[in-house]
PDB file of N, CA and C in Angstrom:
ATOM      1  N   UNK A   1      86.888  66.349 -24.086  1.00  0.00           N
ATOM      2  CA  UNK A   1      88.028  65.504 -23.859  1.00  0.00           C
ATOM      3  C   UNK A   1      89.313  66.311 -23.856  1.00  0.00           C
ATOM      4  N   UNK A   2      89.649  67.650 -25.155  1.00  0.00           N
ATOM      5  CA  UNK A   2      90.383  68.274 -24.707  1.00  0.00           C
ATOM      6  C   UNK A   2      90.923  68.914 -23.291  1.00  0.00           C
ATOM      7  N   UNK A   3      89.914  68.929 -22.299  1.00  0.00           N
ATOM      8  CA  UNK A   3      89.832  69.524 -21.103  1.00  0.00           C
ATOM      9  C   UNK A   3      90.573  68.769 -20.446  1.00  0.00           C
ATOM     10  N   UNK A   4      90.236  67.371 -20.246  1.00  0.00           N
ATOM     11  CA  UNK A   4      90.670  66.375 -19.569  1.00  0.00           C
ATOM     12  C   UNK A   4      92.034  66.498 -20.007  1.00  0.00           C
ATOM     13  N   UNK A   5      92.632  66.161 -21.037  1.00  0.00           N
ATOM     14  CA  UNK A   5      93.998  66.328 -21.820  1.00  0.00           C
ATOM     15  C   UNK A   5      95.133  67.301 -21.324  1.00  0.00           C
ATOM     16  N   UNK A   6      93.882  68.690 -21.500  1.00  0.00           N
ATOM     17  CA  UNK A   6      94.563  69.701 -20.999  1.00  0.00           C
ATOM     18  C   UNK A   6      95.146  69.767 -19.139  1.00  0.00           C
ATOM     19  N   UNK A   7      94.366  69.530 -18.528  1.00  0.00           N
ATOM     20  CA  UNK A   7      93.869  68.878 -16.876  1.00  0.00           C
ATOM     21  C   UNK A   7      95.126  68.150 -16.567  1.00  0.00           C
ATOM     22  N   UNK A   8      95.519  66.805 -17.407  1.00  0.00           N
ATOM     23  CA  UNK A   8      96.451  65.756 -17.654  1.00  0.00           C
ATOM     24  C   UNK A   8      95.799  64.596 -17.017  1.00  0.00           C
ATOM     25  N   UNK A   9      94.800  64.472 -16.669  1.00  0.00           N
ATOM     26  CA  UNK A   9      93.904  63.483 -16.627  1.00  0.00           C
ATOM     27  C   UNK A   9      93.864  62.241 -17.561  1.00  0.00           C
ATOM     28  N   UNK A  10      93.935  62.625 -18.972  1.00  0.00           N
ATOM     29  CA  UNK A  10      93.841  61.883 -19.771  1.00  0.00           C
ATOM     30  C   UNK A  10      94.882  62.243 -20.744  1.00  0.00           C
ATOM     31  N   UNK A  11      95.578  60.571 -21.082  1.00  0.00           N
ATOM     32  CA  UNK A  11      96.850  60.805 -21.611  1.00  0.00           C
ATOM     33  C   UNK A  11      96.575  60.245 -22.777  1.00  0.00           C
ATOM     34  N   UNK A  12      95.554  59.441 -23.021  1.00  0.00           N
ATOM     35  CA  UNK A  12      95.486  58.494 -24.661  1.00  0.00           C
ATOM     36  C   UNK A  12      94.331  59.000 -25.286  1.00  0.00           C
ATOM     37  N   UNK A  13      93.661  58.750 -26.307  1.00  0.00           N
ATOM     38  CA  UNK A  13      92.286  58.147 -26.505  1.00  0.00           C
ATOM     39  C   UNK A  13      92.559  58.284 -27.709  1.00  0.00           C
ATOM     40  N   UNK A  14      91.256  57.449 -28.705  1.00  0.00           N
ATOM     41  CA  UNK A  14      91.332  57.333 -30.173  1.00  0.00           C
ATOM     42  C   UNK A  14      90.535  56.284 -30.043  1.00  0.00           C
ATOM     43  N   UNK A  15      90.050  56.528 -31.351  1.00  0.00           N
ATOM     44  CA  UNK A  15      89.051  54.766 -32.026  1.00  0.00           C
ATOM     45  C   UNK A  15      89.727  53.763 -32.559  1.00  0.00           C
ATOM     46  N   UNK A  16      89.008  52.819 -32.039  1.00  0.00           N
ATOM     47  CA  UNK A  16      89.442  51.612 -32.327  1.00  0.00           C
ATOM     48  C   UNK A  16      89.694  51.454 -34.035  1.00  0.00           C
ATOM     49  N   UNK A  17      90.119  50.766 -34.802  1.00  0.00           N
ATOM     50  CA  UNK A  17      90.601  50.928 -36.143  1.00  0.00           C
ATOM     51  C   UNK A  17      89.735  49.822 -36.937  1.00  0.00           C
ATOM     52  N   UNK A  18      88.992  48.885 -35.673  1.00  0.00           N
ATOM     53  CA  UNK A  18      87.702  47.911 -36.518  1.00  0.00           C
ATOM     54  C   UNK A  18      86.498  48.898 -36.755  1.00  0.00           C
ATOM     55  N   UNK A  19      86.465  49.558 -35.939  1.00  0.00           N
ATOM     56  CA  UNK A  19      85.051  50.294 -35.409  1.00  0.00           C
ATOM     57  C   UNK A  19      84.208  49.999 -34.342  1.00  0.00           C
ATOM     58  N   UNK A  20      84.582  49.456 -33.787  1.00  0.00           N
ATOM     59  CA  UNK A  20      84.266  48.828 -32.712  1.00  0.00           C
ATOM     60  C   UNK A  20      83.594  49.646 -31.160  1.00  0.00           C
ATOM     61  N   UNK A  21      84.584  50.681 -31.397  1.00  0.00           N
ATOM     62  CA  UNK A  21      84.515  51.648 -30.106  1.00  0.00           C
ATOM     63  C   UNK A  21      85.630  52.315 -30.203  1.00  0.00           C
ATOM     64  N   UNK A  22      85.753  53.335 -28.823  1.00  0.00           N
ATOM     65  CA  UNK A  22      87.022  53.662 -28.807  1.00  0.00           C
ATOM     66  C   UNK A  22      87.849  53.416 -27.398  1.00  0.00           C
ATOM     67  N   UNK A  23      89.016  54.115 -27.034  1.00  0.00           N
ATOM     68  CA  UNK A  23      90.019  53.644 -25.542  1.00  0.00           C
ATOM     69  C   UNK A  23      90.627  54.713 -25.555  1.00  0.00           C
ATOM     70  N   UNK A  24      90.146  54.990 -24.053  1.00  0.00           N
ATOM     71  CA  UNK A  24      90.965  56.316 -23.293  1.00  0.00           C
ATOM     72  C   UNK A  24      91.376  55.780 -21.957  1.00  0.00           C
ATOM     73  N   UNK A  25      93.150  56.372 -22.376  1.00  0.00           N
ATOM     74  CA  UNK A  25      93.454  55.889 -21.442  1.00  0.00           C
ATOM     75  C   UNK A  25      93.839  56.993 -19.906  1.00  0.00           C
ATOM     76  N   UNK A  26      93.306  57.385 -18.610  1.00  0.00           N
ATOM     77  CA  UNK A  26      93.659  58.295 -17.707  1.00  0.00           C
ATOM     78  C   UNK A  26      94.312  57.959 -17.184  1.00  0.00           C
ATOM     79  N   UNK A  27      95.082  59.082 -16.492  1.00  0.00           N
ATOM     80  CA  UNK A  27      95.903  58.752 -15.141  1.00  0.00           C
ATOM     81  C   UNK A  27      95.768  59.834 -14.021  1.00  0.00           C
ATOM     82  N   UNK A  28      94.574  59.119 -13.455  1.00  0.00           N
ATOM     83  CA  UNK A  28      93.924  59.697 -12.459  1.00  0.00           C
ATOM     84  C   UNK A  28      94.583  58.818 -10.774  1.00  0.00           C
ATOM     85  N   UNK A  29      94.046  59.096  -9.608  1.00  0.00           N
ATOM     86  CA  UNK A  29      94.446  58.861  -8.538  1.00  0.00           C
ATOM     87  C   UNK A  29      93.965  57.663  -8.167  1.00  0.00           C
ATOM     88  N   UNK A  30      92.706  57.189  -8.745  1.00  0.00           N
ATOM     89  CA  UNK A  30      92.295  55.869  -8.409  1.00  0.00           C
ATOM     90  C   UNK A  30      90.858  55.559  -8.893  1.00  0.00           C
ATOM     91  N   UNK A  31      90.516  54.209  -8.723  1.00  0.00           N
ATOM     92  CA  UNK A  31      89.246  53.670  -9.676  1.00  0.00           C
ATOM     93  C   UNK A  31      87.883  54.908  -9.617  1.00  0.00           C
ATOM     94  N   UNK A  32      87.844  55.323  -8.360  1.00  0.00           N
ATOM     95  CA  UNK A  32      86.959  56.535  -8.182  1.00  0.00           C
ATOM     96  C   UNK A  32      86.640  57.423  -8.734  1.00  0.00           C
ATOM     97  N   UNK A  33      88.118  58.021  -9.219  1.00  0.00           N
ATOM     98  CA  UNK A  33      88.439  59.194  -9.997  1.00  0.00           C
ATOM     99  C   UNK A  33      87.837  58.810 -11.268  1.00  0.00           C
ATOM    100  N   UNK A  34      88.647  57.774 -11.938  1.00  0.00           N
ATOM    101  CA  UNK A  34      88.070  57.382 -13.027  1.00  0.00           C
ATOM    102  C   UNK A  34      86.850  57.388 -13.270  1.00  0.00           C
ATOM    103  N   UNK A  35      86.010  56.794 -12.155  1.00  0.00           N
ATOM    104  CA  UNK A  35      84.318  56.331 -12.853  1.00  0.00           C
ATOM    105  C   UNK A  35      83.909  58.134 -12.273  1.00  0.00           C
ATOM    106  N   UNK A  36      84.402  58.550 -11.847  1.00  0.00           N
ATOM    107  CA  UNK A  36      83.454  60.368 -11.684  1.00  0.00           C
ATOM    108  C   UNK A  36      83.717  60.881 -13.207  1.00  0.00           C
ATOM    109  N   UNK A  37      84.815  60.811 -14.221  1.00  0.00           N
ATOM    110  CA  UNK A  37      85.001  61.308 -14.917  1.00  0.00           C
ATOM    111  C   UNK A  37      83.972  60.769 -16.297  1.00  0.00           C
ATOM    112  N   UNK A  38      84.336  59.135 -16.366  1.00  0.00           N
ATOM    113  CA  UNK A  38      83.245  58.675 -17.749  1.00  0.00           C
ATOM    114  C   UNK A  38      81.781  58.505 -17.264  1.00  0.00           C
ATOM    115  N   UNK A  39      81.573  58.773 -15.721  1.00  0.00           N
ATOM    116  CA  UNK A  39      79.929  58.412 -15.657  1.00  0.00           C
ATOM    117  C   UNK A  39      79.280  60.092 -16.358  1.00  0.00           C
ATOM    118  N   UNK A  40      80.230  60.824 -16.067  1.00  0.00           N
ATOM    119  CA  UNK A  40      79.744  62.434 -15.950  1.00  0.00           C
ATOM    120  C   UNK A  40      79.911  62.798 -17.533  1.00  0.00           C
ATOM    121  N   UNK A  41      80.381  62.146 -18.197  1.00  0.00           N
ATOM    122  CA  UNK A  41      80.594  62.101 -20.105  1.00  0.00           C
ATOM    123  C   UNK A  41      79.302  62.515 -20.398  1.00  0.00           C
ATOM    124  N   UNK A  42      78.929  63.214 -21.269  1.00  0.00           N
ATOM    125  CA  UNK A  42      77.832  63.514 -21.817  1.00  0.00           C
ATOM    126  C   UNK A  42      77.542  62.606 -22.783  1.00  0.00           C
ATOM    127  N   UNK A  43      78.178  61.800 -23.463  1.00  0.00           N
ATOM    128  CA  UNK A  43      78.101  60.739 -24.357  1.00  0.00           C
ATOM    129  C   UNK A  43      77.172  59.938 -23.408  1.00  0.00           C
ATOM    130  N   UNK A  44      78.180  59.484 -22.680  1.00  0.00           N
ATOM    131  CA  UNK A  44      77.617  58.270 -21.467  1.00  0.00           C
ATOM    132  C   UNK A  44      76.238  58.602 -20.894  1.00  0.00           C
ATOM    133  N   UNK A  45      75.857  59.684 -20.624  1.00  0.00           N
ATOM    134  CA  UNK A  45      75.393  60.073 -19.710  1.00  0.00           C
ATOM    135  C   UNK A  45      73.522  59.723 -20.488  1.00  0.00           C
ATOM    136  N   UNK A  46      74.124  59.882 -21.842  1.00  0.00           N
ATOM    137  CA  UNK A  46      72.570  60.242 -22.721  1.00  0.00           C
ATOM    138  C   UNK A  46      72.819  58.699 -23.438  1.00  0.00           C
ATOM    139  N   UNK A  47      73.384  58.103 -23.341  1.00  0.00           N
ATOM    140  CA  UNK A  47      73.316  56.557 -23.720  1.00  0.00           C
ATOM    141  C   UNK A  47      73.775  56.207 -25.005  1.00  0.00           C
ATOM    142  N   UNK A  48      75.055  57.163 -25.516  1.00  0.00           N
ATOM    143  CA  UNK A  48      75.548  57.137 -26.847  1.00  0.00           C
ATOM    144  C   UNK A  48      76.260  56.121 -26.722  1.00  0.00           C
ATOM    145  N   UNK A  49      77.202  56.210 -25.527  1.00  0.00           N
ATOM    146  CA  UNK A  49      78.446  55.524 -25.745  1.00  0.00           C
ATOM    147  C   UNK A  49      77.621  54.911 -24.143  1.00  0.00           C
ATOM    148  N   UNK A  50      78.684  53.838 -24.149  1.00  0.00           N
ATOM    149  CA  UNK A  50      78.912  52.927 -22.879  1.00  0.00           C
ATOM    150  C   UNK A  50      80.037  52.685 -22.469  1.00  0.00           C
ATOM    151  N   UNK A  51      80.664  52.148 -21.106  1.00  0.00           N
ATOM    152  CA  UNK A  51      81.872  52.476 -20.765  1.00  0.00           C
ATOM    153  C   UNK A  51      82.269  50.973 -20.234  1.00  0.00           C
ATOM    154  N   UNK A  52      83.680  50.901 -19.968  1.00  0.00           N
ATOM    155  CA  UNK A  52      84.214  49.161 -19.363  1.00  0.00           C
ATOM    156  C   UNK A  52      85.129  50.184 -19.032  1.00  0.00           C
ATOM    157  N   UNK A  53      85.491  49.760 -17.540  1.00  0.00           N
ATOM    158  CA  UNK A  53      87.130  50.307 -17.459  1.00  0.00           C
ATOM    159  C   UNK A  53      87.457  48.899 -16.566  1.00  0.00           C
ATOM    160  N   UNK A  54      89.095  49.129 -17.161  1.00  0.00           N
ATOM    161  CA  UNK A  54      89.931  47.961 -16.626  1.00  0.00           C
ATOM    162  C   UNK A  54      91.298  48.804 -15.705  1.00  0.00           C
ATOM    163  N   UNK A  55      91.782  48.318 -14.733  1.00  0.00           N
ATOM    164  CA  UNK A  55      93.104  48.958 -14.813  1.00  0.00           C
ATOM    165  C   UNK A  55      94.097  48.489 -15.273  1.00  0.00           C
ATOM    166  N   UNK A  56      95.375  49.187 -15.256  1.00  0.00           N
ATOM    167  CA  UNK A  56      96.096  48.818 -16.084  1.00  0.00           C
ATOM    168  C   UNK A  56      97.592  49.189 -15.444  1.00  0.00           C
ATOM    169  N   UNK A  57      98.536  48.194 -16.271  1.00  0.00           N
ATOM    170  CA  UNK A  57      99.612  48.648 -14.855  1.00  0.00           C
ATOM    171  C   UNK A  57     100.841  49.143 -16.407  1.00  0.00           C
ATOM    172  N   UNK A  58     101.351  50.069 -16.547  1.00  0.00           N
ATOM    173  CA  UNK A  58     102.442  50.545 -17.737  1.00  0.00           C
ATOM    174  C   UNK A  58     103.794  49.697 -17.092  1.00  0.00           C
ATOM    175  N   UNK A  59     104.007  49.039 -17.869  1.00  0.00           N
ATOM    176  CA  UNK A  59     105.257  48.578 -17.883  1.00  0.00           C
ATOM    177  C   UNK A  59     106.706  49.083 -18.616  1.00  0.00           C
ATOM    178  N   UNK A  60     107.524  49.567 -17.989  1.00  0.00           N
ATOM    179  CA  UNK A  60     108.638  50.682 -18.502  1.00  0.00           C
ATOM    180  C   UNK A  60     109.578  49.361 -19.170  1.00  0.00           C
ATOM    181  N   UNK A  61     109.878  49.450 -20.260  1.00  0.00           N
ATOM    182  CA  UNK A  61     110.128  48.565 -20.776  1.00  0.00           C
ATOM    183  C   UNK A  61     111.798  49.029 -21.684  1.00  0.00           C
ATOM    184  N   UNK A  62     112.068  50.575 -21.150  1.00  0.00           N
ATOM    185  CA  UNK A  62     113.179  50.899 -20.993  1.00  0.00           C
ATOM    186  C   UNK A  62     113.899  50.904 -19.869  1.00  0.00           C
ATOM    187  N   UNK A  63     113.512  50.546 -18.717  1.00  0.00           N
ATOM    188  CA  UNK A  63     113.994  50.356 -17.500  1.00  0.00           C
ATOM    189  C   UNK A  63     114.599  48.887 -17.317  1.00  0.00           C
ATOM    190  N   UNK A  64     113.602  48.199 -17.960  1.00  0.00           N
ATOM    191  CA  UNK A  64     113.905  46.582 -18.081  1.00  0.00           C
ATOM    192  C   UNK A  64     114.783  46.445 -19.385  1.00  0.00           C
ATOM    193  N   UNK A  65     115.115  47.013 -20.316  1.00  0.00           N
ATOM    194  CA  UNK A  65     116.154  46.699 -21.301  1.00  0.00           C
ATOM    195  C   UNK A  65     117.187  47.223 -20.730  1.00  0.00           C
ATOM    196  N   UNK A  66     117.392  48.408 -19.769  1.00  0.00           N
ATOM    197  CA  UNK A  66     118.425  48.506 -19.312  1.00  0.00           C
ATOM    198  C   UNK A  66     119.490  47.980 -18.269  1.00  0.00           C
ATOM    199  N   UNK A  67     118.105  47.067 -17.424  1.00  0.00           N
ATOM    200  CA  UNK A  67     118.532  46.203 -16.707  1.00  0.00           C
ATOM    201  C   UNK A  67     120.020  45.008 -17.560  1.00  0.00           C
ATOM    202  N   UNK A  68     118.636  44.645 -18.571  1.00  0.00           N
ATOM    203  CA  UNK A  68     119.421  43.618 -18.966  1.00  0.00           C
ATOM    204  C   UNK A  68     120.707  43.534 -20.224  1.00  0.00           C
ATOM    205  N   UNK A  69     120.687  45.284 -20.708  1.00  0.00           N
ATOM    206  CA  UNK A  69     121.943  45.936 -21.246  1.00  0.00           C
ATOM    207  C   UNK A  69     123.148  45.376 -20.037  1.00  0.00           C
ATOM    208  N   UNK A  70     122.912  46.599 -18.978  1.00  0.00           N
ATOM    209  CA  UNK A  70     123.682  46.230 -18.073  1.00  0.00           C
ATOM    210  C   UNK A  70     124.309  44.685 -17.497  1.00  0.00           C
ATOM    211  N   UNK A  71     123.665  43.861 -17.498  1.00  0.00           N
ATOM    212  CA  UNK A  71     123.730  42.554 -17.051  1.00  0.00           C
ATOM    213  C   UNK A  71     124.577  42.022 -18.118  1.00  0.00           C
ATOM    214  N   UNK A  72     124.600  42.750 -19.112  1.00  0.00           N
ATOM    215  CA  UNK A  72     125.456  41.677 -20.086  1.00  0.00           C
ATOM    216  C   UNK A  72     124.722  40.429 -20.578  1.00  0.00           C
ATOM    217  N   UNK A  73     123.532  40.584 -20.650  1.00  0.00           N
ATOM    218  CA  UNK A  73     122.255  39.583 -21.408  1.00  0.00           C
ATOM    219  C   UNK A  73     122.253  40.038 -22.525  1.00  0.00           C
ATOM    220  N   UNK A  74     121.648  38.720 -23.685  1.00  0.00           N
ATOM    221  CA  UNK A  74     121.352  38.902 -25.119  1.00  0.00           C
ATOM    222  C   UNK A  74     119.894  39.341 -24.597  1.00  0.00           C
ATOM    223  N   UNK A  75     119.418  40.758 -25.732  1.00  0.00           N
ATOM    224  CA  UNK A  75     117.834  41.564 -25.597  1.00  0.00           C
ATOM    225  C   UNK A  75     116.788  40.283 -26.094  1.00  0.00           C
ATOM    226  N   UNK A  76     116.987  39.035 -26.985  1.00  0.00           N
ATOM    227  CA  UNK A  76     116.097  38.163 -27.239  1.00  0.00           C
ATOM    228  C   UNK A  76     116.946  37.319 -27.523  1.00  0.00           C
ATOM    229  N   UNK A  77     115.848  35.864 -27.340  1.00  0.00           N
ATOM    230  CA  UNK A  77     116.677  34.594 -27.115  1.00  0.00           C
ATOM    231  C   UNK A  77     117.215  34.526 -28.637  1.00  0.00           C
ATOM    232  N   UNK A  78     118.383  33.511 -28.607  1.00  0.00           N
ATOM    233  CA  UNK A  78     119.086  33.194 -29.561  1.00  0.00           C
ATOM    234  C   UNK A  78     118.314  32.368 -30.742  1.00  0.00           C
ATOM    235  N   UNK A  79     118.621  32.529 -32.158  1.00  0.00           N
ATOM    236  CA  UNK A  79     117.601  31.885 -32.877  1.00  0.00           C
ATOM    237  C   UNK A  79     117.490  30.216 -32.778  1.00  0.00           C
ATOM    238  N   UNK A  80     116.115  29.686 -32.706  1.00  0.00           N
ATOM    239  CA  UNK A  80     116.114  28.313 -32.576  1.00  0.00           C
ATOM    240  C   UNK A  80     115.394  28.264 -31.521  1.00  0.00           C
ATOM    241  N   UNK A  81     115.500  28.859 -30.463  1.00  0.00           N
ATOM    242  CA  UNK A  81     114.874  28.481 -29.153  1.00  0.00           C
ATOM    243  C   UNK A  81     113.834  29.126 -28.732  1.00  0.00           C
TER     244      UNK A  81
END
């Protein structure tokens, strides 16, 4: 996984904190890319681990506070409502 990391392929991963499993997250070129990388896992491959991928869209959520800095908007609604 370091490889991938190193590569920049993969920007997240870690276990889940129930135990459950774990989530890595890539940023590869497209769904393709992705499934060449976890089908080819040696985990995966020998039936340790199993895989789900979803995509996922990052929402810049400093881009959108700045919007609404700028706009002269309150950042959350007023209390009560």
């Amino acid at each position: 996984m370091l490889s991938l990391y190193i590569k920049g392929s993969m920007r997240l991963a870690g276990p889940l904190t129930d135990n459950t499993g774990g989530a890595v997250l890539l940023e590869v070129s497209g769904e393709a890319a992705a499934t060449a990388i976890v089908a080819n896992d040696p985990a995966v491959k020998s039936g340790i681990f199993v895989y789900e991928m979803h995509p996922w869209k990052l929402q810049r959520w400093d881009e959108l506070a700045k919007k609404v800095k700028d706009a002269g908007q309150p950042s959350r609604p007023a209390e009560g409502k």
